[in-house]
C-alpha atoms as a PDB file:
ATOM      1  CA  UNK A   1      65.243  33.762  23.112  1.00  0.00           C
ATOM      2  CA  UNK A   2      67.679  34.346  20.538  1.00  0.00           C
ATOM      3  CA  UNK A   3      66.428  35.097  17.093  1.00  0.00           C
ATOM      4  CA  UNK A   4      66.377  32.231  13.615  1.00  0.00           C
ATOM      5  CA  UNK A   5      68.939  33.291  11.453  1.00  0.00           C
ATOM      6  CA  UNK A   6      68.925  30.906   8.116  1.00  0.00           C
ATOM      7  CA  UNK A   7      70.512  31.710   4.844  1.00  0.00           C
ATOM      8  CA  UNK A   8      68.741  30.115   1.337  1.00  0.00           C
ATOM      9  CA  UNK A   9      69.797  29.774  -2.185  1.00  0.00           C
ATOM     10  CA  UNK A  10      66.607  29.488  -4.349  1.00  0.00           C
ATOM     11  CA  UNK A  11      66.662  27.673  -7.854  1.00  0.00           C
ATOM     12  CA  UNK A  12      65.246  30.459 -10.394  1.00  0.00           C
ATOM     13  CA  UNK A  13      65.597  29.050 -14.119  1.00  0.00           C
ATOM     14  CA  UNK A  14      68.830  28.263 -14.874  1.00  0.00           C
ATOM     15  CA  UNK A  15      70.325  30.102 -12.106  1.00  0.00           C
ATOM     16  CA  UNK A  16      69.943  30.876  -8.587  1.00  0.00           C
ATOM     17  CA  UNK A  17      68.921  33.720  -6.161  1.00  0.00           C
ATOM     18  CA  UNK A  18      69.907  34.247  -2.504  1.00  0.00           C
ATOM     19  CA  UNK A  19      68.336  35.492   0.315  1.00  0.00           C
ATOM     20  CA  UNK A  20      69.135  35.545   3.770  1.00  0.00           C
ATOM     21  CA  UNK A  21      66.349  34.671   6.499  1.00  0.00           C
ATOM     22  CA  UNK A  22      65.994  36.119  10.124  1.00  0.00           C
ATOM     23  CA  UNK A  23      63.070  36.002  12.794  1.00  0.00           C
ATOM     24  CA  UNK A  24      60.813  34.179  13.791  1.00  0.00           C
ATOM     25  CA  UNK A  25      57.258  35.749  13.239  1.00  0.00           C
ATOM     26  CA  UNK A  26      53.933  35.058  11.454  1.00  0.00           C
ATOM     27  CA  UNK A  27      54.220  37.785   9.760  1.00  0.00           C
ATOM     28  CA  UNK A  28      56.224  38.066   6.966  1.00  0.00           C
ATOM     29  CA  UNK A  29      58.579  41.282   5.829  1.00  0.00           C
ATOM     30  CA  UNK A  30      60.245  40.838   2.196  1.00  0.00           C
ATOM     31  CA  UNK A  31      62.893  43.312   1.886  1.00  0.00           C
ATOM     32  CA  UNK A  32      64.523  44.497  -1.470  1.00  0.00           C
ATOM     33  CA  UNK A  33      68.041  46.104  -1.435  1.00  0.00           C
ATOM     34  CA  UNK A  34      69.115  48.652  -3.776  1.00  0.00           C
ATOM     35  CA  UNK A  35      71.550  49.008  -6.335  1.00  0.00           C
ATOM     36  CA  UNK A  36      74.584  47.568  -3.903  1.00  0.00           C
ATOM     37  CA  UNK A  37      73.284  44.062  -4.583  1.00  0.00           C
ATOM     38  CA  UNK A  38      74.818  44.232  -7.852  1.00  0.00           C
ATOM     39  CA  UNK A  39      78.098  44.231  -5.826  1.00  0.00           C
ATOM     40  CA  UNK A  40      77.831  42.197  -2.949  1.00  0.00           C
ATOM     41  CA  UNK A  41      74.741  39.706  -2.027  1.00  0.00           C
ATOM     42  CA  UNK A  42      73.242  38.405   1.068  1.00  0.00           C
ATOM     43  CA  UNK A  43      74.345  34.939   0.364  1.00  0.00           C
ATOM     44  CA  UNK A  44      75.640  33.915   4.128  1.00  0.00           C
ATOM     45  CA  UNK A  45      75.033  37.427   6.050  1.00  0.00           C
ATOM     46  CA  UNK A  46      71.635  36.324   7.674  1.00  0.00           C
ATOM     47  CA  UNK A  47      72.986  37.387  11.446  1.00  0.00           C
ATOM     48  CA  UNK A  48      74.543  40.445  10.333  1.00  0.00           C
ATOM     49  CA  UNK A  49      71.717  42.011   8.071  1.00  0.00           C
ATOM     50  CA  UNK A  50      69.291  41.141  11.202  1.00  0.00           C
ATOM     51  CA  UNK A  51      70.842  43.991  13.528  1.00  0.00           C
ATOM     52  CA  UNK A  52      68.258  46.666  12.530  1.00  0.00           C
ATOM     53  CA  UNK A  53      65.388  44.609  12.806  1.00  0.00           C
ATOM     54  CA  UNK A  54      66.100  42.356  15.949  1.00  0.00           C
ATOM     55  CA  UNK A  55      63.761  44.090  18.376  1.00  0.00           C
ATOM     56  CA  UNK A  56      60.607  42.889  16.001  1.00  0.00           C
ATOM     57  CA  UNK A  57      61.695  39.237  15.019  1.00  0.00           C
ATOM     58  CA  UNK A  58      59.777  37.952  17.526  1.00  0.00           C
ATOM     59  CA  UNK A  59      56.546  39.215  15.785  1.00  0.00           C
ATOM     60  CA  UNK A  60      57.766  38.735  12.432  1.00  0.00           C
ATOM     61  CA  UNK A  61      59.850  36.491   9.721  1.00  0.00           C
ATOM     62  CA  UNK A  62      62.162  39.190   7.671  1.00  0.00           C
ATOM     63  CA  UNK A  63      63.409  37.919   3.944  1.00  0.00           C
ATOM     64  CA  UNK A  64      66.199  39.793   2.095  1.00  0.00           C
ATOM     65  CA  UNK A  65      66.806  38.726  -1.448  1.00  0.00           C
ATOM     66  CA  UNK A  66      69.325  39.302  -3.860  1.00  0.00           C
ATOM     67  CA  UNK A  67      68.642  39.340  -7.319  1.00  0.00           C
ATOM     68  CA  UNK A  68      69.357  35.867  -9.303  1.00  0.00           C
ATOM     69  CA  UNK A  69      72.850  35.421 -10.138  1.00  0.00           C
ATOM     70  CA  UNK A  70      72.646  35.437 -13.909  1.00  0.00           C
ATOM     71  CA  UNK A  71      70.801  38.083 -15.649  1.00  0.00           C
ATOM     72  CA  UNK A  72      70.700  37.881 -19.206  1.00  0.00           C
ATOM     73  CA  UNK A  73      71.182  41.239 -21.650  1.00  0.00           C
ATOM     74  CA  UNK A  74      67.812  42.937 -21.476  1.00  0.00           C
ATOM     75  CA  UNK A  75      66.704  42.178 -18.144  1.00  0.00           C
ATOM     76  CA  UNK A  76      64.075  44.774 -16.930  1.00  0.00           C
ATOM     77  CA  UNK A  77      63.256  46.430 -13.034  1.00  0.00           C
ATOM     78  CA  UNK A  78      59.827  44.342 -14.076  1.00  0.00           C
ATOM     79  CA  UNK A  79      61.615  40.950 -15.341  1.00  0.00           C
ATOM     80  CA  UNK A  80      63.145  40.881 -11.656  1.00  0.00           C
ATOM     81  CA  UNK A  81      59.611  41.479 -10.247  1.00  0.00           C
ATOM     82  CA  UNK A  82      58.234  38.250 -11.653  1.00  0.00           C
ATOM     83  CA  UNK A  83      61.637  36.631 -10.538  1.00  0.00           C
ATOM     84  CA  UNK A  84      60.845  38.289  -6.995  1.00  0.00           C
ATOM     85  CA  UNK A  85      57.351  36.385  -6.797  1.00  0.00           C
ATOM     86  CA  UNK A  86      58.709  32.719  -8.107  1.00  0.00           C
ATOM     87  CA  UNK A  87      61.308  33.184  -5.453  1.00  0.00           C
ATOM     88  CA  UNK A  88      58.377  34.075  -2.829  1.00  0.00           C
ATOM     89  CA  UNK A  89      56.788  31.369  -4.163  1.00  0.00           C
ATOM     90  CA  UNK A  90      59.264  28.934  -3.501  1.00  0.00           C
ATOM     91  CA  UNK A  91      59.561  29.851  -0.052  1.00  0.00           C
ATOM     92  CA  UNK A  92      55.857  29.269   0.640  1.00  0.00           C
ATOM     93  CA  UNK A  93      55.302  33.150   1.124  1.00  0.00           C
ATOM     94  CA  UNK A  94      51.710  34.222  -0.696  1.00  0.00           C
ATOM     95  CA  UNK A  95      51.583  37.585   1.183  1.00  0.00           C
ATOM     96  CA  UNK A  96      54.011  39.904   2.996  1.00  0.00           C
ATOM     97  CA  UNK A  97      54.832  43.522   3.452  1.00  0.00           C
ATOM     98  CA  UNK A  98      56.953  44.556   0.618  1.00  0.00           C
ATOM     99  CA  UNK A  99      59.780  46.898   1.583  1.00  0.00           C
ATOM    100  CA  UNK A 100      62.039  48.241  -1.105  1.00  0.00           C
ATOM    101  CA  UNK A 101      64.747  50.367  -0.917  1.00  0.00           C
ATOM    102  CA  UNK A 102      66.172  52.526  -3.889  1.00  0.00           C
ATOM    103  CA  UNK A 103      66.730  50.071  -7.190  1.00  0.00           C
ATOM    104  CA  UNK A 104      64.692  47.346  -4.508  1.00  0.00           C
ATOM    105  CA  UNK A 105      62.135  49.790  -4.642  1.00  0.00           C
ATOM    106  CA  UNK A 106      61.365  50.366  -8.284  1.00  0.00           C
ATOM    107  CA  UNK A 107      61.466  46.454  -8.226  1.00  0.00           C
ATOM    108  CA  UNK A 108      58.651  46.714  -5.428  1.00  0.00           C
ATOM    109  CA  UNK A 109      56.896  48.893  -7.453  1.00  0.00           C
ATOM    110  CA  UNK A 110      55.963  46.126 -10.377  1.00  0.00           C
ATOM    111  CA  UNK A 111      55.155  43.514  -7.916  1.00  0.00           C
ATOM    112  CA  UNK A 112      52.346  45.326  -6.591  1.00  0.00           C
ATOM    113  CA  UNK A 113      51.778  46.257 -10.188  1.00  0.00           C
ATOM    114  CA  UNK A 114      51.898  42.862 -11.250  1.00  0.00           C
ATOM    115  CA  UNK A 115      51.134  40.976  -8.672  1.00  0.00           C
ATOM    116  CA  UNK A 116      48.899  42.859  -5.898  1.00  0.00           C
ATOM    117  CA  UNK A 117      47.747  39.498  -4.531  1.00  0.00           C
ATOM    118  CA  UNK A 118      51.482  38.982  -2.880  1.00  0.00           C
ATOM    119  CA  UNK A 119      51.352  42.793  -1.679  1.00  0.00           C
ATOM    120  CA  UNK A 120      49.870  42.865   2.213  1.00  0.00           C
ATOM    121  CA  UNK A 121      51.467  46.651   2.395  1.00  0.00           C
ATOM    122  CA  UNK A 122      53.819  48.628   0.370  1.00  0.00           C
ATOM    123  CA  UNK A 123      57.077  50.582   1.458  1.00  0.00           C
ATOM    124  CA  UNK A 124      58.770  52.609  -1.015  1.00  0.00           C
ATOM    125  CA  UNK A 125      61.682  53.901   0.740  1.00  0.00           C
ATOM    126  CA  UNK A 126      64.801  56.355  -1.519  1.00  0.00           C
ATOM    127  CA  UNK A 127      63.213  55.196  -4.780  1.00  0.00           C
ATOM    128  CA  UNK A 128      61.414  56.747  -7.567  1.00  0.00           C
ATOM    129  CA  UNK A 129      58.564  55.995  -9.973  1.00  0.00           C
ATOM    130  CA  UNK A 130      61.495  56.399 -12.856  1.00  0.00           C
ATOM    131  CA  UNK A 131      65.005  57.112 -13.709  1.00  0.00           C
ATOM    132  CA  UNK A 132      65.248  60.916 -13.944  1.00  0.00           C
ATOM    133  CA  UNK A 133      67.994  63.365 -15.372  1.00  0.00           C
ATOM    134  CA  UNK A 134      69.656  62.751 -11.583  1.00  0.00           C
ATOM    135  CA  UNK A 135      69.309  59.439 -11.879  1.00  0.00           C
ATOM    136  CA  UNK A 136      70.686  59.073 -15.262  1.00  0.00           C
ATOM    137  CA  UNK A 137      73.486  61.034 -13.958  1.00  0.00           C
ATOM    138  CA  UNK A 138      74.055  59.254 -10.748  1.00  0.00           C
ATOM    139  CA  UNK A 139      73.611  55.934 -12.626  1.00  0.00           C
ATOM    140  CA  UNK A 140      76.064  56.437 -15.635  1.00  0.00           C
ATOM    141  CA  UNK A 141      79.175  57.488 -14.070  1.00  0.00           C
ATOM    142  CA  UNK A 142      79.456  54.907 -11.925  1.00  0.00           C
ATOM    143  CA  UNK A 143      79.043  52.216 -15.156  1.00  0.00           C
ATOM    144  CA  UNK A 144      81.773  54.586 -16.675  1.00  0.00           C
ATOM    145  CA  UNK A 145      83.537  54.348 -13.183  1.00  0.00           C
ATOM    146  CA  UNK A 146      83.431  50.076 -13.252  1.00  0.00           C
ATOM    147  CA  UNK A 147      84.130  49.992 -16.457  1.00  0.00           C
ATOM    148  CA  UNK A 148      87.158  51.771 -15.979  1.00  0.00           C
ATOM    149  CA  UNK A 149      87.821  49.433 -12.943  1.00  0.00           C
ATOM    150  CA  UNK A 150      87.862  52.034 -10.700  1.00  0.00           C
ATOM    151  CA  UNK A 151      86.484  50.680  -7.328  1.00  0.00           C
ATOM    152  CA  UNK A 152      87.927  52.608  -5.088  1.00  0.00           C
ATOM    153  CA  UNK A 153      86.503  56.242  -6.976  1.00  0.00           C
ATOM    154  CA  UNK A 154      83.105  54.018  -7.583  1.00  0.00           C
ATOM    155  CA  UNK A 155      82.293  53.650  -3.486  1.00  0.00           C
ATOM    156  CA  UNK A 156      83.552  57.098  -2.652  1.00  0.00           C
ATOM    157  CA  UNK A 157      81.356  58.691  -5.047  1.00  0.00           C
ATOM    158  CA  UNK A 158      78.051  56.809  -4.307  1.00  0.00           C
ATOM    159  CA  UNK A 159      78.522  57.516  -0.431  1.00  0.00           C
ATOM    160  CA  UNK A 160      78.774  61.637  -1.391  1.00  0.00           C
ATOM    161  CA  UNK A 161      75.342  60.733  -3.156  1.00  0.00           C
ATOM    162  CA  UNK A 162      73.821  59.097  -0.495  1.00  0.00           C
ATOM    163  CA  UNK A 163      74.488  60.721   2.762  1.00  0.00           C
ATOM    164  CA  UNK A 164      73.988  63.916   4.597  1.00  0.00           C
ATOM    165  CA  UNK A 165      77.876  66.116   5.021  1.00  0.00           C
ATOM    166  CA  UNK A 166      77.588  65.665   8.415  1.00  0.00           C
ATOM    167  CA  UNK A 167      77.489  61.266   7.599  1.00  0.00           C
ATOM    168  CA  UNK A 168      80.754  62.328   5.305  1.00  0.00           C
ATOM    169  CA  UNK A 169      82.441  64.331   7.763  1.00  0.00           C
ATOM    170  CA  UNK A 170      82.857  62.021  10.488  1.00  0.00           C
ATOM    171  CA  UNK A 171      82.475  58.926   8.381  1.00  0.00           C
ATOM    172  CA  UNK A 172      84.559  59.530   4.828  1.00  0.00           C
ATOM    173  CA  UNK A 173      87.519  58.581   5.530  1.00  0.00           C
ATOM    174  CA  UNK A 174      86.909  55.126   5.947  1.00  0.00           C
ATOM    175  CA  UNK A 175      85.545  54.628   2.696  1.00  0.00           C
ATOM    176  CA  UNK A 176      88.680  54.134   0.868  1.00  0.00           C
ATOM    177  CA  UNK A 177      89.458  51.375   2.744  1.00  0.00           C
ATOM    178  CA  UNK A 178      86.107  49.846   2.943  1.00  0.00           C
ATOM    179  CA  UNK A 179      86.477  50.179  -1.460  1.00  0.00           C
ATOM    180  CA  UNK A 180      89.300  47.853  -0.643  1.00  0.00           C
ATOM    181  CA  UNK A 181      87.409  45.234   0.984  1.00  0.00           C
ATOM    182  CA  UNK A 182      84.379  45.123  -1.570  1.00  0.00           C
ATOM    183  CA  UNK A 183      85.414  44.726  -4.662  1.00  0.00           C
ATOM    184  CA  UNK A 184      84.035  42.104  -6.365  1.00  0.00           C
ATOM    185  CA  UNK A 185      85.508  39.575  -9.054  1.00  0.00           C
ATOM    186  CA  UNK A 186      83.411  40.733 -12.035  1.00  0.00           C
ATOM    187  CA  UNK A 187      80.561  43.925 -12.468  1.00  0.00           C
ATOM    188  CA  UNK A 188      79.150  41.938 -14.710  1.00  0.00           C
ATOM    189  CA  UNK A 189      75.426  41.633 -12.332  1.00  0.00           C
ATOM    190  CA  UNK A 190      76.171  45.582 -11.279  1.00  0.00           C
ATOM    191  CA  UNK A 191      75.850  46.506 -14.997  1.00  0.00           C
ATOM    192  CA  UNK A 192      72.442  44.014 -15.198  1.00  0.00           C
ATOM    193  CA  UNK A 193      71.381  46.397 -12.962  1.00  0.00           C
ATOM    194  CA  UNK A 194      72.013  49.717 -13.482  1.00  0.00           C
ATOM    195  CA  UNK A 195      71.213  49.299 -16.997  1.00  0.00           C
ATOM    196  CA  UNK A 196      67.776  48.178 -15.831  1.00  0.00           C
ATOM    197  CA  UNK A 197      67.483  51.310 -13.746  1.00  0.00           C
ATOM    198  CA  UNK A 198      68.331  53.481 -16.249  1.00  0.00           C
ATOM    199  CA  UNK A 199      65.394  51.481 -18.346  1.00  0.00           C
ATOM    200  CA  UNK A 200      62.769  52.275 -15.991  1.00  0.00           C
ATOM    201  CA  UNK A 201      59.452  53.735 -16.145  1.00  0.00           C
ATOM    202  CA  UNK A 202      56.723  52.950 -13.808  1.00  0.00           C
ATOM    203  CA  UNK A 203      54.661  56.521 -14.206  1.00  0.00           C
ATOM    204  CA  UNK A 204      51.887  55.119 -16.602  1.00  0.00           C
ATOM    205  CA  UNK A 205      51.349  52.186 -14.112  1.00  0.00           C
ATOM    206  CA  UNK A 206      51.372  53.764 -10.697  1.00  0.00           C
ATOM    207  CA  UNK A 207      47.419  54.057 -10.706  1.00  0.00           C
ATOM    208  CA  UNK A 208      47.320  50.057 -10.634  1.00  0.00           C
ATOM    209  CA  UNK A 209      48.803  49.957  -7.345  1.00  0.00           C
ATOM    210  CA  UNK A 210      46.105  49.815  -4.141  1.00  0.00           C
ATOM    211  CA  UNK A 211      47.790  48.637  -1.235  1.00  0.00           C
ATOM    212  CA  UNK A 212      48.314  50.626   1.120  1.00  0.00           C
ATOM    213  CA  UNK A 213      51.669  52.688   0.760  1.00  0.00           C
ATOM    214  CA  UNK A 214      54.137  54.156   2.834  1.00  0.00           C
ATOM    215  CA  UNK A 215      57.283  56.216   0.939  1.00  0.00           C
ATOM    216  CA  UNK A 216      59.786  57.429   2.982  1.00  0.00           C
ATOM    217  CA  UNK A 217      62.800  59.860   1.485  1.00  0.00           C
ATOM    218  CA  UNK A 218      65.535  62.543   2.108  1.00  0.00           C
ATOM    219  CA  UNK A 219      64.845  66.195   1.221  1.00  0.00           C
ATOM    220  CA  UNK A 220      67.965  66.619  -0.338  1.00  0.00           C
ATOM    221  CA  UNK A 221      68.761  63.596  -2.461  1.00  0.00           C
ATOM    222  CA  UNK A 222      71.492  63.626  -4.865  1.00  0.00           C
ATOM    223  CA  UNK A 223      70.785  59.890  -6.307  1.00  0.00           C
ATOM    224  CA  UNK A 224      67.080  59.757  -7.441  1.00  0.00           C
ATOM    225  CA  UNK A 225      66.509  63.630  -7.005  1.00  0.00           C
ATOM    226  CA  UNK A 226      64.263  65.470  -4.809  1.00  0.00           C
ATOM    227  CA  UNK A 227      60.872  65.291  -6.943  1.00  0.00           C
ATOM    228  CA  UNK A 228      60.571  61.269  -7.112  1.00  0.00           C
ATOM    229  CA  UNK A 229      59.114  60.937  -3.541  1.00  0.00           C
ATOM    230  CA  UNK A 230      56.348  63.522  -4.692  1.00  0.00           C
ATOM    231  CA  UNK A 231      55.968  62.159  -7.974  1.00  0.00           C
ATOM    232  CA  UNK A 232      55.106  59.095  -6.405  1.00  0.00           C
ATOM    233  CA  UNK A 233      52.755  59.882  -3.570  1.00  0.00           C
ATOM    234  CA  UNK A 234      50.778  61.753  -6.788  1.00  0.00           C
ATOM    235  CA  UNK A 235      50.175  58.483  -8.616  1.00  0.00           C
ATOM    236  CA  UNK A 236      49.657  55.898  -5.884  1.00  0.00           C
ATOM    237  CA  UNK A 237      46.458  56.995  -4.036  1.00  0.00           C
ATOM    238  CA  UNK A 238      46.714  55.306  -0.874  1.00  0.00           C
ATOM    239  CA  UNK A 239      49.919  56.734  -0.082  1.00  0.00           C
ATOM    240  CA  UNK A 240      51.415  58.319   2.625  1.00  0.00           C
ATOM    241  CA  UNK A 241      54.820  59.917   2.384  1.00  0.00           C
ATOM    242  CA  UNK A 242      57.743  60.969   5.136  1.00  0.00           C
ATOM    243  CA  UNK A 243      60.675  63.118   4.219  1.00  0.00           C
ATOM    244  CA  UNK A 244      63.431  63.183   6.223  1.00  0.00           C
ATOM    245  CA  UNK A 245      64.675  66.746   6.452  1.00  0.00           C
ATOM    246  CA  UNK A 246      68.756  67.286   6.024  1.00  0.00           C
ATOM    247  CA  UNK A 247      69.045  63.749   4.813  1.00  0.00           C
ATOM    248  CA  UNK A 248      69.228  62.178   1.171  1.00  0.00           C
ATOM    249  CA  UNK A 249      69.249  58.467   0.067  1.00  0.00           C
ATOM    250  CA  UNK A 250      71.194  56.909   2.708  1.00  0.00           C
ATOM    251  CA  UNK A 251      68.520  58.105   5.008  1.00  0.00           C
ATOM    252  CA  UNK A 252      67.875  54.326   5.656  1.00  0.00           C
ATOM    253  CA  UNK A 253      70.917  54.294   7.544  1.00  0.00           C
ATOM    254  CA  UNK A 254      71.343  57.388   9.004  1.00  0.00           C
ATOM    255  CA  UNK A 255      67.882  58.137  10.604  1.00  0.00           C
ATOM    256  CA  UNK A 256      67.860  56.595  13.753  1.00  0.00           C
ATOM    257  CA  UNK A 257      63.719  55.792  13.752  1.00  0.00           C
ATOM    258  CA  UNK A 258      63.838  54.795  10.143  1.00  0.00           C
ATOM    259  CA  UNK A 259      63.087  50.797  11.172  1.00  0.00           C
ATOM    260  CA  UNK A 260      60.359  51.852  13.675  1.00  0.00           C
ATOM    261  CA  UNK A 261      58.782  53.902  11.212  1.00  0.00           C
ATOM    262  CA  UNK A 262      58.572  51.156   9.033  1.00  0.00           C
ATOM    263  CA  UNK A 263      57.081  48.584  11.269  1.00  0.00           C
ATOM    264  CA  UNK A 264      54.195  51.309  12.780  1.00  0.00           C
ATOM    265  CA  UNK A 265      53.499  51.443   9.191  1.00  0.00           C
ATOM    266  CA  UNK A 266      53.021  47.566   8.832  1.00  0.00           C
ATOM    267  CA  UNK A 267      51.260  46.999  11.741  1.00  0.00           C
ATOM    268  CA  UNK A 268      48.015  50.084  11.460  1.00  0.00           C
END
């Protein structure tokens, strides 16, 4: 049987918020992207964001959101946390597993703050419980690089951020051209959120989450630094954390069992 593949547009406010729908399971698997989304949504890509997951759709339902459309000046990692959870809410979801992945993590972070009833299990994957000097770092040049309009530098710096040299050897030269392809018509929702990242601070707040936790990161990661993973296990107590040796923040697509780890998590 071939898996569901549906692709909504939720009303939030006065705006709206994508998020594309694969699987057909009881069990239900919200994941949060990272700062990309600022770029590019889901809106349409149901069938194509399903490939990692398709061997456990049968067993569950998997929803990837985008952040709304329209964010307004001020908009915080926790504002989009409550937006997260009216979005859930519209959808009829009152628990899942939370995954969220670098920016989508910090996000996850303040709904299981904020909302721990909507939390079944927690996974905090290339994230961190604040924006540190390397994430201030990482962060601001590539503002200064879309403010400058330059797209093309923009992608080819964030991939030497996120993956390992031997990702860049084989893979960088394509990333020039796929800068050409992925452009988008304004940065105006990429600066709503790195400006929230660079905003963020969870640290006094991590004691207030209790589900159960998984964190997964690279040892050597050049966008939210090497001590966030750490720094996290410390303040959520029922944690558990996996470090990918040799990788960094794109270890979500470069470790081959990074999916499976994931869903052996979600189902203990």
């Amino acid at each position: 049987m071939k898996a569901d593949y549906r692709n909504e547009c939720i009303n939030i406010g006065d705006t709206q918020m994508y998020c594309a729908i694969f699987g057909r399971g009881d069990k239900k698997l919200v994941v949060l992207p990272g700062l990309s989304d600022g770029l590019a949504t889901v809106k349409g890509k149901a069938r194509i964001l399903s490939v990692p997951y398709r061997k456990y759709l049968d067993e569950y339902t998997v929803y990837m959101f985008s952040r709304k459309n329209k964010m307004s000046e001020g908009y915080s990692i926790s504002d989009m946390a409550d937006d997260q959870v009216r979005a859930m809410n519209e959808l009829s979801i009152k628990k899942a597993y939370i995954c969220g992945v670098s920016q989508g993590g910090m996000i996850a972070q303040y709904i299981a703050i904020n909302h721990p009833e909507v939390v079944e299990k927690l996974i905090l994957a290339v994230t961190a419980p604040y924006a540190s000097d390397v994430a201030i770092d990482a962060v601001s040049g590539w503002i200064d690089m879309a403010k400058r309009n330059d797209h093309k530098q923009l992608m080819i710096d964030t991939a030497e951020k996120m993956y390992s040299y031997k990702y860049l050897e084989k893979n960088g030269r394509w990333f020039p051209l796929i800068a050409s392809f992925t452009k988008p018509e304004s940065y105006d929702r990429f600066f709503a959120n790195a400006y929230a990242i660079l905003k963020f601070d969870a640290r006094s707040e991590l004691s207030k989450i209790t589900s159960p936790t998984l964190i997964i990161a690279g040892s050597d990661d050049k966008t939210v630094g090497n001590d966030a993973a750490n720094e996290l296990k410390e303040g959520i107590s029922d944690s558990e954390l996996y470090i990918y040796e040799g990788l960094g923040h794109g270890a979500f697509e470069e470790a081959k069992d990074f999916y499976d780890r994931i869903f052996e998590f979600c189902k203990r």
